[in-house]
Protein backbone atom coordinates (compact mmCIF):
# COMPACT_ATOMS: atom_id res chain seq x y z
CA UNK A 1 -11.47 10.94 -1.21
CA UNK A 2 -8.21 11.31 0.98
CA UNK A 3 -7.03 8.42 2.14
CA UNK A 4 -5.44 8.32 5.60
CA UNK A 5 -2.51 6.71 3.78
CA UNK A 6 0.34 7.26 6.31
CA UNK A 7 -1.80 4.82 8.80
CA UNK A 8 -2.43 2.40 6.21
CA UNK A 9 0.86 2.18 5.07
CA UNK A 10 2.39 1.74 8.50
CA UNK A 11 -0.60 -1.13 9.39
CA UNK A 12 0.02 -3.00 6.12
CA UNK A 13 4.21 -3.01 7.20
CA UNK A 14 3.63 -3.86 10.60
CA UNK A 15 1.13 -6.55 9.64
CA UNK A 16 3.56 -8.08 6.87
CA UNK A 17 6.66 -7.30 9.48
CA UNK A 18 9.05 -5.34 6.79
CA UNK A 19 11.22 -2.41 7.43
CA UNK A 20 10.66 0.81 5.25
CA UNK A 21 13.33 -0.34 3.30
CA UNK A 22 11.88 -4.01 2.35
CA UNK A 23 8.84 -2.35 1.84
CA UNK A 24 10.21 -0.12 -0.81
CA UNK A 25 11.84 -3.19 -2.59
CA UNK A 26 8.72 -4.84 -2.75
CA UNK A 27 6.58 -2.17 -4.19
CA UNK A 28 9.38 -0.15 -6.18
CA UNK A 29 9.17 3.16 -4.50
CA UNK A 30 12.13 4.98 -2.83
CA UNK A 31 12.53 4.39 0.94
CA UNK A 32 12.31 8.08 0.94
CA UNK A 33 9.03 8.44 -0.34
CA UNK A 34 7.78 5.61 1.77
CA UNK A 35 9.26 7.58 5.19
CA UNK A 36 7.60 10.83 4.02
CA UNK A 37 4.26 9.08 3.69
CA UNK A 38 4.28 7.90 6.39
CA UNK A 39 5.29 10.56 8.47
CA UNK A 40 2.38 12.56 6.37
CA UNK A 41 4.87 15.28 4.63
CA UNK A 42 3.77 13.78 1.32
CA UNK A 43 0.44 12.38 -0.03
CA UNK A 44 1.66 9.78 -3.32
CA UNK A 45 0.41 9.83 -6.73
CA UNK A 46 -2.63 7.95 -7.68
CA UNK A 47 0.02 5.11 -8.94
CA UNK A 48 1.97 4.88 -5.52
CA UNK A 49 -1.84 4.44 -3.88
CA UNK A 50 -2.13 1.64 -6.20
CA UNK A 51 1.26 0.11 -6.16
CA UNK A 52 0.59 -0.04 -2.13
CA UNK A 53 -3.17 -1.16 -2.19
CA UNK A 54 -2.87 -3.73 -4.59
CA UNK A 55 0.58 -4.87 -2.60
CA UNK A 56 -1.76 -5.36 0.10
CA UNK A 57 -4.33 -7.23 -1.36
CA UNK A 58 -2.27 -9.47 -2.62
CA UNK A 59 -0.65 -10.41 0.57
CA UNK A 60 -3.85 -10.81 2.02
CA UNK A 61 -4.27 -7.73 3.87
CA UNK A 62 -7.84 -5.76 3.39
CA UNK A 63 -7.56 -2.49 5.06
CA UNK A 64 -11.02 -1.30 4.72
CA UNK A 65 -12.25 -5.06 6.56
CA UNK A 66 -9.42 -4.62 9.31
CA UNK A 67 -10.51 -1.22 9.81
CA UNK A 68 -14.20 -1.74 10.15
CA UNK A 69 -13.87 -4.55 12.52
């Protein structure tokens, strides 16, 4: 299953209020990789989905519940 990662990863920012940059810090993933995910010219490994996912659930912040509602 794809993921539509770039919008998820741009939600969970906007929702948390970091730049690309504090994001990156927080998760430990260059700022690059974080810019070309979400502009969709990369899809990350299996351990960047996690490191972002579980970043996210541990702020709080269930995508698939904010996207259903």
């Amino acid at each position: 299953m794809k993921y539509k990662i770039n919008e998820d990863l741009k939600l969970i920012r906007e929702m948390l209020e970091l730049s690309q940059e504090e994001m990156s810090l927080s998760i430990d993933i260059d700022k690059k990789t974080i810019t070309r995910i979400e502009n969709d010219e990369n899809y990350p490994t299996n351990e960047t989905l996690e490191k972002i996912y579980n970043y996210a659930y541990k702020k709080g912040i269930k995508i698939n519940k904010i996207k259903d509602d």
